[in-house]
C-alpha atoms as a PDB file:
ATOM      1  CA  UNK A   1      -9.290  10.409  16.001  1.00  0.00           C
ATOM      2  CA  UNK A   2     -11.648  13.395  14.978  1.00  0.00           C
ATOM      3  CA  UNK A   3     -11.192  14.573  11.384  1.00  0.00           C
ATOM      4  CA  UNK A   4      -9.585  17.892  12.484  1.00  0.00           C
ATOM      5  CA  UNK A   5      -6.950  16.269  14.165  1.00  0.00           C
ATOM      6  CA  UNK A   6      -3.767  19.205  13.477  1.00  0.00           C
ATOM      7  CA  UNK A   7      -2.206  18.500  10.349  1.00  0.00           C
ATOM      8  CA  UNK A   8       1.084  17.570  12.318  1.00  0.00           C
ATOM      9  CA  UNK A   9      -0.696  14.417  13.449  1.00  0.00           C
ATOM     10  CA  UNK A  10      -0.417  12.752  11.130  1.00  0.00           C
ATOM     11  CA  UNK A  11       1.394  12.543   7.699  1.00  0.00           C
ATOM     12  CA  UNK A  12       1.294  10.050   4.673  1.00  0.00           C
ATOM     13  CA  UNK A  13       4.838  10.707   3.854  1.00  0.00           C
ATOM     14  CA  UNK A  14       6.384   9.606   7.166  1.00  0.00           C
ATOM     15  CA  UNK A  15       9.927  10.861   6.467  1.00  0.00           C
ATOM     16  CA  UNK A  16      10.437  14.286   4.697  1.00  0.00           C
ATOM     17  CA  UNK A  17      13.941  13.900   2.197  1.00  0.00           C
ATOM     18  CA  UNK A  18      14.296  16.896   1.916  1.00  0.00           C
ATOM     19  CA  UNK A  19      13.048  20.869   0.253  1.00  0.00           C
ATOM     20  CA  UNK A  20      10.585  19.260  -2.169  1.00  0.00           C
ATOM     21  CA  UNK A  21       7.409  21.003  -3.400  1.00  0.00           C
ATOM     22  CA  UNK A  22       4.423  19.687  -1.695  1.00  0.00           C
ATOM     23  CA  UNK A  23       0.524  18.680  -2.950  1.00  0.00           C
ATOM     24  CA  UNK A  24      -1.222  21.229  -0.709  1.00  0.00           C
ATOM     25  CA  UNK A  25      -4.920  20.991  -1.070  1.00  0.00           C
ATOM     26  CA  UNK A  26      -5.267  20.957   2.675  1.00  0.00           C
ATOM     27  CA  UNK A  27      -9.118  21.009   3.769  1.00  0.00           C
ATOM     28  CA  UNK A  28     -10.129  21.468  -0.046  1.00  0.00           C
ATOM     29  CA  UNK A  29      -9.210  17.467  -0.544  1.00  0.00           C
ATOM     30  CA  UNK A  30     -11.562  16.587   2.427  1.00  0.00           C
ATOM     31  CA  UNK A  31     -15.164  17.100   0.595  1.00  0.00           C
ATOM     32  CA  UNK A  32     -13.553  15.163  -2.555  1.00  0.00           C
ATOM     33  CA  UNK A  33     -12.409  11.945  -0.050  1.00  0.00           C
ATOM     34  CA  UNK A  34     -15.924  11.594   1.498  1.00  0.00           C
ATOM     35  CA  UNK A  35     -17.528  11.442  -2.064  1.00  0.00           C
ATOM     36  CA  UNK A  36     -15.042   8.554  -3.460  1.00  0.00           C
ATOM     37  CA  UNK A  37     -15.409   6.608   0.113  1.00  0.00           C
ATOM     38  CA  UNK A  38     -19.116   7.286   0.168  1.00  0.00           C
ATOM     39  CA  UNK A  39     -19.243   6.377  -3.476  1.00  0.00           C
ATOM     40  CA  UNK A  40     -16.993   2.947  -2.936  1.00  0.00           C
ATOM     41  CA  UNK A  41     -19.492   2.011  -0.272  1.00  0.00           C
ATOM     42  CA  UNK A  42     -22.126   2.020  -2.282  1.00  0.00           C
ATOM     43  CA  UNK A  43     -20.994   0.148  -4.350  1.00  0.00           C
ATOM     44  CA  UNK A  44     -20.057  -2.668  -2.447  1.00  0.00           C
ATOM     45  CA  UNK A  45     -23.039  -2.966  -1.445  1.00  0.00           C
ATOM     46  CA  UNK A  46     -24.184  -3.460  -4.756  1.00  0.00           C
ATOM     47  CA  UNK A  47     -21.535  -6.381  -5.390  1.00  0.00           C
ATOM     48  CA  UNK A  48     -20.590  -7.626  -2.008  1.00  0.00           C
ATOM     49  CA  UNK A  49     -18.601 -10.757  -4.093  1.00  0.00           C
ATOM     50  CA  UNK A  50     -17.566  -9.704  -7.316  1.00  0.00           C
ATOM     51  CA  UNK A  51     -16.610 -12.788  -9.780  1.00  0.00           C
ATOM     52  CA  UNK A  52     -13.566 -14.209 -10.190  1.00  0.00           C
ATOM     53  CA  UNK A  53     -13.858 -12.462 -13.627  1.00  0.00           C
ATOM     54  CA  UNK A  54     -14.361  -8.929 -12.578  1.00  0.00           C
ATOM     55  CA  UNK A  55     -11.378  -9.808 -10.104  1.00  0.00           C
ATOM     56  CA  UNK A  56      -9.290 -10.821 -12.550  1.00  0.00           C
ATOM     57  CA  UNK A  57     -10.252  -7.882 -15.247  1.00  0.00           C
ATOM     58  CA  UNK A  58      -9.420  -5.337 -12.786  1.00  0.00           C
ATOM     59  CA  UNK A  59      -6.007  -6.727 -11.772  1.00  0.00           C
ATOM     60  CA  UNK A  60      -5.474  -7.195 -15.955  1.00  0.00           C
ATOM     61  CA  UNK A  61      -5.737  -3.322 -16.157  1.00  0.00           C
ATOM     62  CA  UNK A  62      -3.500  -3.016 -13.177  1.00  0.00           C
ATOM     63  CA  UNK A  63      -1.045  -4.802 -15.271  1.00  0.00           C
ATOM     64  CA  UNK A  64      -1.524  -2.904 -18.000  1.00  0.00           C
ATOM     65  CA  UNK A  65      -1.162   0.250 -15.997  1.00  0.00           C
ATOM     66  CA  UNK A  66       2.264  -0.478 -14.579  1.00  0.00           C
ATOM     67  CA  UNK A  67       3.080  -0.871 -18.097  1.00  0.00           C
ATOM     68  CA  UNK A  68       1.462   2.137 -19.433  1.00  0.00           C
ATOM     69  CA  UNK A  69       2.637   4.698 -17.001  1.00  0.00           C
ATOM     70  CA  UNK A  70       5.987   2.909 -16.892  1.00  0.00           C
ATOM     71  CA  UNK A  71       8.384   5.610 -18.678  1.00  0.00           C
ATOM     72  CA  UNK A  72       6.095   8.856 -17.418  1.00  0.00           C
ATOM     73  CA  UNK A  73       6.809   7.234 -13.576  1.00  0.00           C
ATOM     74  CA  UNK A  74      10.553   6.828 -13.895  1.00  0.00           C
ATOM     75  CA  UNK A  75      11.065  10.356 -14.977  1.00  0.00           C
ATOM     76  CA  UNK A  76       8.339  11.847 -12.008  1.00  0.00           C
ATOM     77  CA  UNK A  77       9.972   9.908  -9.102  1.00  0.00           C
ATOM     78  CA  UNK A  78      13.001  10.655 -10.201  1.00  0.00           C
ATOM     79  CA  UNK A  79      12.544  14.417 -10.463  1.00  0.00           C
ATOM     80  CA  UNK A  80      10.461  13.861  -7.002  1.00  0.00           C
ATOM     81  CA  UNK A  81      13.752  12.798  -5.666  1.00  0.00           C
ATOM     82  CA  UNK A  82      15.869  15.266  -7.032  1.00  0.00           C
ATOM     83  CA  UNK A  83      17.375  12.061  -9.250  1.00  0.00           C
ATOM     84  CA  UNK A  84      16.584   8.306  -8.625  1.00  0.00           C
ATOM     85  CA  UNK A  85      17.778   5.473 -10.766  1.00  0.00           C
ATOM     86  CA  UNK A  86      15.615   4.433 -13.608  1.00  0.00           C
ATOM     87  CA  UNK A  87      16.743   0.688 -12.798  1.00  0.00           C
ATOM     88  CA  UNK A  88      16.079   1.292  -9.117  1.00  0.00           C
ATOM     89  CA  UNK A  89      12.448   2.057  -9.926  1.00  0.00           C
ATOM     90  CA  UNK A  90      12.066  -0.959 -12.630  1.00  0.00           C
ATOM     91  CA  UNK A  91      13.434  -3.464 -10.171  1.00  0.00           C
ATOM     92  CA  UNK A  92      11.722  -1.750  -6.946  1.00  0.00           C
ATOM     93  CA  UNK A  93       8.362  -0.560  -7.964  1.00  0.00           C
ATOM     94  CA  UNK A  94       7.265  -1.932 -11.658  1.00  0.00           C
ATOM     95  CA  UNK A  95       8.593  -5.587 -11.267  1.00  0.00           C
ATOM     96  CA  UNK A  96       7.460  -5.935  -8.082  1.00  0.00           C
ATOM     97  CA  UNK A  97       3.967  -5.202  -8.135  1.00  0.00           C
ATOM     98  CA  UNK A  98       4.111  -7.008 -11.916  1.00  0.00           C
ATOM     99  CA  UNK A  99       5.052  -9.877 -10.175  1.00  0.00           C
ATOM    100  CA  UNK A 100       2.485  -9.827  -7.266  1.00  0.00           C
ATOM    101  CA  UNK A 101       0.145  -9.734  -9.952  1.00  0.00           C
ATOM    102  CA  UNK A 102       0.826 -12.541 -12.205  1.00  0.00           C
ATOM    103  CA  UNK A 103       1.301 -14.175  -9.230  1.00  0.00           C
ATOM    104  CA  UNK A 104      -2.122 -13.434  -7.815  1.00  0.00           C
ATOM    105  CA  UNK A 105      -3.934 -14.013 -10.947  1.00  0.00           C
ATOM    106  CA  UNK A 106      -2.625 -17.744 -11.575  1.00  0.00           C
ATOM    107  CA  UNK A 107      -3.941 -18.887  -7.632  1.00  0.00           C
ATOM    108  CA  UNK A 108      -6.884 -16.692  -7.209  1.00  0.00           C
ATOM    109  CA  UNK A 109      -9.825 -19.207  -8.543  1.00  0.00           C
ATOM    110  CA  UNK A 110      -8.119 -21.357  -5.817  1.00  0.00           C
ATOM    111  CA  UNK A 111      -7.710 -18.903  -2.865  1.00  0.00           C
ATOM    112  CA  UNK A 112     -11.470 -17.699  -3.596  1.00  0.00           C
ATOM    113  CA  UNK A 113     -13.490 -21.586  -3.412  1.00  0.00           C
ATOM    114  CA  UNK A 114     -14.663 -22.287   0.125  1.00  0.00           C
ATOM    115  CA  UNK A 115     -12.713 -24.698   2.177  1.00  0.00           C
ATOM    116  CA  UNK A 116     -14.055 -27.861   4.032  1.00  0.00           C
ATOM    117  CA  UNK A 117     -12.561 -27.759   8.185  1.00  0.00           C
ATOM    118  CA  UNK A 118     -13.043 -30.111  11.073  1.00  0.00           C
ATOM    119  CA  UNK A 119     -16.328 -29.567  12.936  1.00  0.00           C
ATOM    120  CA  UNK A 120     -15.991 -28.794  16.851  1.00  0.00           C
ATOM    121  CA  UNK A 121     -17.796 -32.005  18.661  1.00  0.00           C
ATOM    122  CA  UNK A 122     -19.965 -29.588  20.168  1.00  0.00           C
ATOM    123  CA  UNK A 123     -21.718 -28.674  16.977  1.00  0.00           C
ATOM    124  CA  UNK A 124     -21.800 -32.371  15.345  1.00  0.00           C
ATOM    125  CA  UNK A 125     -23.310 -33.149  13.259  1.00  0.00           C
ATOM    126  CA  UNK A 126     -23.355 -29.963  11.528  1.00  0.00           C
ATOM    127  CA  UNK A 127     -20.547 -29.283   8.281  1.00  0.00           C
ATOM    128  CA  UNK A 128     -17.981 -26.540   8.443  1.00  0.00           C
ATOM    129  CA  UNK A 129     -16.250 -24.394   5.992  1.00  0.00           C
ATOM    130  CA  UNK A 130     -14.367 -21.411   5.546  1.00  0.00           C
ATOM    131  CA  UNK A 131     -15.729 -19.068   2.665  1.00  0.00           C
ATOM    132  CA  UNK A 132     -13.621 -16.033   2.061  1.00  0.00           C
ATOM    133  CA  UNK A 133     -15.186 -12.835   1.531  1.00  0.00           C
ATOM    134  CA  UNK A 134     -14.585  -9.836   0.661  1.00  0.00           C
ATOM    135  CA  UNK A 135     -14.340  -6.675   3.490  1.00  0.00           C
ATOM    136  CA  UNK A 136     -15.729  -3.827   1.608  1.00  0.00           C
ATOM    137  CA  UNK A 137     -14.115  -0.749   1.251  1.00  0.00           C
ATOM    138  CA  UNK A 138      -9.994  -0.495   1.684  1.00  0.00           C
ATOM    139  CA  UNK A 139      -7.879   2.285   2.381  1.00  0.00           C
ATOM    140  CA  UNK A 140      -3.884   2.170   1.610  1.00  0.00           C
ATOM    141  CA  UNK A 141      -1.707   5.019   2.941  1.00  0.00           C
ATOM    142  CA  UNK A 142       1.861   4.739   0.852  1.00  0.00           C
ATOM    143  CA  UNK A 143       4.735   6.121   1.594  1.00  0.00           C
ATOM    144  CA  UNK A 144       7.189   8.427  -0.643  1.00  0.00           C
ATOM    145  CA  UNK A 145      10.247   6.040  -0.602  1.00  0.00           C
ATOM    146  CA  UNK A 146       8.459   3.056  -3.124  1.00  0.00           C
ATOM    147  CA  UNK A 147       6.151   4.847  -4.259  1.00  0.00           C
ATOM    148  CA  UNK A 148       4.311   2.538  -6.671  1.00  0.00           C
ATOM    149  CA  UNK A 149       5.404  -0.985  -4.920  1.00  0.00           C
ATOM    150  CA  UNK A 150       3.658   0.535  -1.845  1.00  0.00           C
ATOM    151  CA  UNK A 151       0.553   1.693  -2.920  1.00  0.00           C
ATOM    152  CA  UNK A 152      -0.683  -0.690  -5.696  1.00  0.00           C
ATOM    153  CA  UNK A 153       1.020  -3.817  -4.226  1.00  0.00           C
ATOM    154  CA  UNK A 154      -1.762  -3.646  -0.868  1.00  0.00           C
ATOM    155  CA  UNK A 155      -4.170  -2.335  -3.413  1.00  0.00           C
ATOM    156  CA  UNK A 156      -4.033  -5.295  -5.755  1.00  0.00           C
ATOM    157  CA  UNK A 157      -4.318  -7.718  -3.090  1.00  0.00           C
ATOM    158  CA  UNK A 158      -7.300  -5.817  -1.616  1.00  0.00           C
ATOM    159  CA  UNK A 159      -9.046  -5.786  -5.630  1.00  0.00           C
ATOM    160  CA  UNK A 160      -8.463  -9.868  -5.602  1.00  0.00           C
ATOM    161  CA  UNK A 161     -10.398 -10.491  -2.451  1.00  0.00           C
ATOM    162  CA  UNK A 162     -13.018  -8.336  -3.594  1.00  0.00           C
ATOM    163  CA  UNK A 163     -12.600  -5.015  -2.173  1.00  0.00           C
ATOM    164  CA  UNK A 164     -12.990  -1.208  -3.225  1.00  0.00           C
ATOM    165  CA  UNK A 165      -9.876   0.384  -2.889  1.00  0.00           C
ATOM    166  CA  UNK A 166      -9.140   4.178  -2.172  1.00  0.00           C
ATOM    167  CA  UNK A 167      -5.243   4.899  -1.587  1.00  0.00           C
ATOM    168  CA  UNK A 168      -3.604   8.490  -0.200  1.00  0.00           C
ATOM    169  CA  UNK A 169      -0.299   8.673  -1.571  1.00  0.00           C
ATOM    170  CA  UNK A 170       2.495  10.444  -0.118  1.00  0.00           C
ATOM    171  CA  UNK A 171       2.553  14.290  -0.697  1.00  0.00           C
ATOM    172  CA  UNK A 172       6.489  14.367  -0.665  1.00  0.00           C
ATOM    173  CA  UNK A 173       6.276  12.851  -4.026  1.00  0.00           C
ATOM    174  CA  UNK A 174       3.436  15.174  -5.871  1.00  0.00           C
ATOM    175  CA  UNK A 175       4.896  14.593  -9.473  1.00  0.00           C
ATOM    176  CA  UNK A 176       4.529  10.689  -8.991  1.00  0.00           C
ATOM    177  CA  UNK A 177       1.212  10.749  -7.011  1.00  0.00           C
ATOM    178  CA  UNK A 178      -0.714  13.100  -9.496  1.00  0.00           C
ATOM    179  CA  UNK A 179       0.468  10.566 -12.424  1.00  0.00           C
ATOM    180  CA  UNK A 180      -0.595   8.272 -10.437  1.00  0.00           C
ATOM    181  CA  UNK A 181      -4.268   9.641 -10.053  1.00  0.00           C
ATOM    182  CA  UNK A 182      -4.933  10.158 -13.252  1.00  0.00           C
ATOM    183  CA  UNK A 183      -3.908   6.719 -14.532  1.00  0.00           C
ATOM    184  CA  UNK A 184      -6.013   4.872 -12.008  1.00  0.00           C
ATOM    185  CA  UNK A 185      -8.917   7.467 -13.068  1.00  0.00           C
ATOM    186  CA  UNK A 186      -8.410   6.766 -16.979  1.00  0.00           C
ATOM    187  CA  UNK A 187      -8.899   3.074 -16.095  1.00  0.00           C
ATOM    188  CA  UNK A 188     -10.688   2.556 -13.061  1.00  0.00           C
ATOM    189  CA  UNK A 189     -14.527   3.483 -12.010  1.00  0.00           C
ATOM    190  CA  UNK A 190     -13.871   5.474  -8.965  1.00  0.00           C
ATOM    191  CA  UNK A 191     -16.490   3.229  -7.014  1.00  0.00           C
ATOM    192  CA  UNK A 192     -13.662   0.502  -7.802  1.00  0.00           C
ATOM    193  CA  UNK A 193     -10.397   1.963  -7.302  1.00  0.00           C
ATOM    194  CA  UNK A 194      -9.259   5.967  -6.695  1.00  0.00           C
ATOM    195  CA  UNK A 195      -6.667   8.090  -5.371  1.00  0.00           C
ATOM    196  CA  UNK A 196      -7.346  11.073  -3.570  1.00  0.00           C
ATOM    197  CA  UNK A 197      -4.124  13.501  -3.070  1.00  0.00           C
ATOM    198  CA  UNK A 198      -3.306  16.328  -0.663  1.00  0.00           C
ATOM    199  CA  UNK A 199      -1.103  16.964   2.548  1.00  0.00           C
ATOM    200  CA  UNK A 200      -1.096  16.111   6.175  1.00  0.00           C
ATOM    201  CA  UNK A 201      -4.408  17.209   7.205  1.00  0.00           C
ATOM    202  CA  UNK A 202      -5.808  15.230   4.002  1.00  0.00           C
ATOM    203  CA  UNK A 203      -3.631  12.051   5.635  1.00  0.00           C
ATOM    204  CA  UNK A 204      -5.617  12.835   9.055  1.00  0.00           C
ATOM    205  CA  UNK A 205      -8.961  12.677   7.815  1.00  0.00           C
ATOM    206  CA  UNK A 206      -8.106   9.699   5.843  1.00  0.00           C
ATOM    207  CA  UNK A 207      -6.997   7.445   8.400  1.00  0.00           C
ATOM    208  CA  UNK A 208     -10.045   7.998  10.683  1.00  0.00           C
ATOM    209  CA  UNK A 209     -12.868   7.082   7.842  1.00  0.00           C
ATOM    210  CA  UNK A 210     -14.470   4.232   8.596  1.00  0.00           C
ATOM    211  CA  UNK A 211     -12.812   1.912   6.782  1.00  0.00           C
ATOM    212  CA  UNK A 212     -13.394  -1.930   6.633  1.00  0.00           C
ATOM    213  CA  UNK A 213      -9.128  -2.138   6.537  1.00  0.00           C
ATOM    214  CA  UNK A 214      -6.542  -0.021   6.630  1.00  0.00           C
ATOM    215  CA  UNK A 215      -2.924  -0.811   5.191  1.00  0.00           C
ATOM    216  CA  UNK A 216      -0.200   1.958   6.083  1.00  0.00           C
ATOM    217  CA  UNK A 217       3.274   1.713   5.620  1.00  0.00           C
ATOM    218  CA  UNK A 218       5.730   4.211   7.754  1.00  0.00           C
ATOM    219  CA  UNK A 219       7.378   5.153  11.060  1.00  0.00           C
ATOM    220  CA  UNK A 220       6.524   3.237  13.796  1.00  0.00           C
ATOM    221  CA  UNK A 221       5.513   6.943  15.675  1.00  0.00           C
ATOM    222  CA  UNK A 222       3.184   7.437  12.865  1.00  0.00           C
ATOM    223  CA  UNK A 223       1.649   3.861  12.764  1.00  0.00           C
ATOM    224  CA  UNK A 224       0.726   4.463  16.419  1.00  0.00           C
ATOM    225  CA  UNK A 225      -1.144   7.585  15.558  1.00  0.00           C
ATOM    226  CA  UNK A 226      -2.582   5.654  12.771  1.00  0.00           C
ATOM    227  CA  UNK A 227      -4.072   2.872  14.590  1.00  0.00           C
ATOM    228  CA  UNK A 228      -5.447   4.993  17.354  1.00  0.00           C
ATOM    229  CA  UNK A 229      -7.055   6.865  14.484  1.00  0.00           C
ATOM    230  CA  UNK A 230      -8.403   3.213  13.151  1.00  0.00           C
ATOM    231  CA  UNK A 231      -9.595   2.256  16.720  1.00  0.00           C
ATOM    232  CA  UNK A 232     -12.165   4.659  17.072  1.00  0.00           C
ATOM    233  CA  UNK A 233     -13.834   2.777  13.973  1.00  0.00           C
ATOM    234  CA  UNK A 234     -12.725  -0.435  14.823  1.00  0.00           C
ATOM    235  CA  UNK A 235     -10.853  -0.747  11.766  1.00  0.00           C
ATOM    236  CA  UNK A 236      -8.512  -3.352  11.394  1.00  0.00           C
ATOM    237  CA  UNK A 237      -4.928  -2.309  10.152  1.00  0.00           C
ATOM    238  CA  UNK A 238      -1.896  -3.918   8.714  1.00  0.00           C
ATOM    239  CA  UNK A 239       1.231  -1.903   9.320  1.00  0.00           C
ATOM    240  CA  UNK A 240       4.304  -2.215   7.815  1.00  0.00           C
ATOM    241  CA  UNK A 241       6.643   0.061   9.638  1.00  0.00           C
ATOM    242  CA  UNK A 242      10.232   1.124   9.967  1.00  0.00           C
ATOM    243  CA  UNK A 243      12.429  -0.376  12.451  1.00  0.00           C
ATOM    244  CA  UNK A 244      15.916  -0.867  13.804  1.00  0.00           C
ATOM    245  CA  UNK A 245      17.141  -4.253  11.050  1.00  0.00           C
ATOM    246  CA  UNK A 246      20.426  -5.982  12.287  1.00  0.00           C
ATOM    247  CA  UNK A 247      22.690  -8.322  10.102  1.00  0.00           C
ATOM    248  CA  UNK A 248      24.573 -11.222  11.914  1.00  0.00           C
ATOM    249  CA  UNK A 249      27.645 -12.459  10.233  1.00  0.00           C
ATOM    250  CA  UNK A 250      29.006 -16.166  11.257  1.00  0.00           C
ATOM    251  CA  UNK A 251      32.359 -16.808  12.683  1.00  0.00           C
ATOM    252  CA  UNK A 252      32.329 -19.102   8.977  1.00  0.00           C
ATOM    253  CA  UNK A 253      30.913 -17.121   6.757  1.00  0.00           C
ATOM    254  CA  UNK A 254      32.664 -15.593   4.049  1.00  0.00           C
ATOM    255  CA  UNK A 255      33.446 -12.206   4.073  1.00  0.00           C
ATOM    256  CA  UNK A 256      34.331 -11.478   0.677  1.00  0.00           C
ATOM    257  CA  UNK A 257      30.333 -12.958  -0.533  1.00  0.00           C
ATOM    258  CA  UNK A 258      28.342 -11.627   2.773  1.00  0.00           C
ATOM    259  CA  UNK A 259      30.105  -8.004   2.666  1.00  0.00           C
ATOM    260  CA  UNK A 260      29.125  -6.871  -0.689  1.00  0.00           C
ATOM    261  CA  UNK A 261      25.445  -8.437  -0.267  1.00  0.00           C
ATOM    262  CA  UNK A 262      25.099  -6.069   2.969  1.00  0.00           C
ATOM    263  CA  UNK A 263      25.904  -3.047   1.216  1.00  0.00           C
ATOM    264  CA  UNK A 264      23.567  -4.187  -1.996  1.00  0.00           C
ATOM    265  CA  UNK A 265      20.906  -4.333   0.566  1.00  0.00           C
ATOM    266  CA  UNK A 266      21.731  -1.023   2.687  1.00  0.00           C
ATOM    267  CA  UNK A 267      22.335   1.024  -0.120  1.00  0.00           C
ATOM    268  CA  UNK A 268      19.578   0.139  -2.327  1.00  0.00           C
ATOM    269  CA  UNK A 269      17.136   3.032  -3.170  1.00  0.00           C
ATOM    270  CA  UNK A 270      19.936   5.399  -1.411  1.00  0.00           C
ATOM    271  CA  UNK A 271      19.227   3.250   1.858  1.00  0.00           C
ATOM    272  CA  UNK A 272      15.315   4.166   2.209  1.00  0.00           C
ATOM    273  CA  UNK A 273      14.372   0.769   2.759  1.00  0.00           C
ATOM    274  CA  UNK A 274      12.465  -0.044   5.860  1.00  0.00           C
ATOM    275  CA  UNK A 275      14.512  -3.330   5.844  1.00  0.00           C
ATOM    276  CA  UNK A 276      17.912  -1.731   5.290  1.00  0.00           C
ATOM    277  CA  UNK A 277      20.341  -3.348   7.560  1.00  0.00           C
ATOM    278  CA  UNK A 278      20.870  -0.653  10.801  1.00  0.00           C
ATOM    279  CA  UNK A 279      23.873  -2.595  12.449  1.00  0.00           C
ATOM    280  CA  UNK A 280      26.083  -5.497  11.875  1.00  0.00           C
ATOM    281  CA  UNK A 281      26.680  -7.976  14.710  1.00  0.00           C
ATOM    282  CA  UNK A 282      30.121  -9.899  14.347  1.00  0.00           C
ATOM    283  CA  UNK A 283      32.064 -12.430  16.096  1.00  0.00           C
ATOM    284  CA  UNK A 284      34.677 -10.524  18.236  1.00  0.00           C
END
């Protein structure tokens, strides 16, 4: 997709809630993006396999940014939202990605050492392995309805394997996203990890950099647009994306457990949840 695809195209926050002010750098933002991608891609090529150490010191001050910024978030998604739950965004958004972390950081010496696989007879009597390594230079696109979970979840897990990391966060939640920038820039290098903010024509240009991956989570009409974007780079892209999510009850089950854990899961965050259960299919 060419850079000056209409802003319309396409747009980080997938699903406008409502009158809320909006980050509107517009074309200003564009200059700024190039520099941080151009910046991470250098350096990756500097370190194409950063140590498990440098791995696991910049997930540490991941960790320690979750629980930094922890109060200062609550209060700017909320008032993003017009009101949202303090509890809502310690279970949704700090736990969460606290617990991707610790979990990452206990297996990662193991998911980074090269792994011994059979040989094809065709190549005998050579040895085969599998060595990860890392991509180079990651983009996440978040949405506005998790807004931490959904940007530094994908971004941690892109850090561990080695990656440089730049993540567009949604512009329907500008409070949230500008705390967000400025914590990642009072910790991070920006040739590690950096946030670049701004509206729907910032989103457009951002999806068609060349990117070595591309995580967006969304609408399934946006993730098209997004992976058409990614094609003409031959990016590779993970989408998580909305959908229609039934619930099937049993003839046996019980009602008075399975009803109330239905409505726990459709009316968490207010029911923006791309897994929130759409429709209920019962036994006639």
């Amino acid at each position: 997709m060419d850079p000056h695809t209409p802003p319309d195209v396409i747009a980080a926050a997938d699903s406008n809630p409502g009158d809320r002010s909006t980050l509107a750098t517009g074309p200003a933002g564009i200059p700024e993006m190039h520099r941080l991608f151009d910046l991470q891609r250098a350096g990756y090529e500097r370190e194409r396999n950063p140590a498990l150490t440098v791995r696991q010191d910049r997930l540490r001050r991941l960790l320690a940014m979750t629980d930094a910024i922890g109060p200062r978030m609550i209060e700017a998604i909320s008032a993003d939202f017009g009101h949202r739950s303090a509890h809502v965004t310690r279970m949704a958004d700090q736990l969460v990605v606290r617990a991707g972390i610790d979990h990452t950081l206990r297996h990662l010496a193991r998911w980074m050492k090269p792994r011994r696989v059979a040989t094809p007879i065709a190549f005998l009597p050579a040895r085969s392995r599998l060595q990860p390594q890392a991509l180079g230079v990651v983009g996440v696109v978040s949405p506005w309805n998790y807004p931490y979970q959904l940007a530094i979840a994908p971004a941690a897990s892109a850090l561990a394997a080695g990656n440089r990391v730049l993540i567009k966060p949604s512009e329907a939640t500008p409070r949230f996203s500008e705390l967000l920038q400025q914590a990642v820039a009072e910790r991070f290098d920006e040739n590690e990890l950096a946030v670049i903010n701004g509206d729907a024509e910032v989103g457009s240009a951002f999806v068609a950099l060349p990117f070595d991956h591309l995580f967006f989570t969304g609408s399934t009409a946006v993730g098209r647009k997004v992976a058409l974007a990614a094609a003409a780079n031959l990016t590779p892209v993970t989408l998580e994306l909305g959908g229609k999510s039934p619930a099937i009850f049993n003839a046996d089950c019980d009602l008075d457990v399975a009803v109330p854990r239905l409505m726990a899961g459709k009316l968490l965050n207010s029911g923006q949840t791309c897994i929130a259960p759409a429709y209920l299919l019962v036994h006639r």
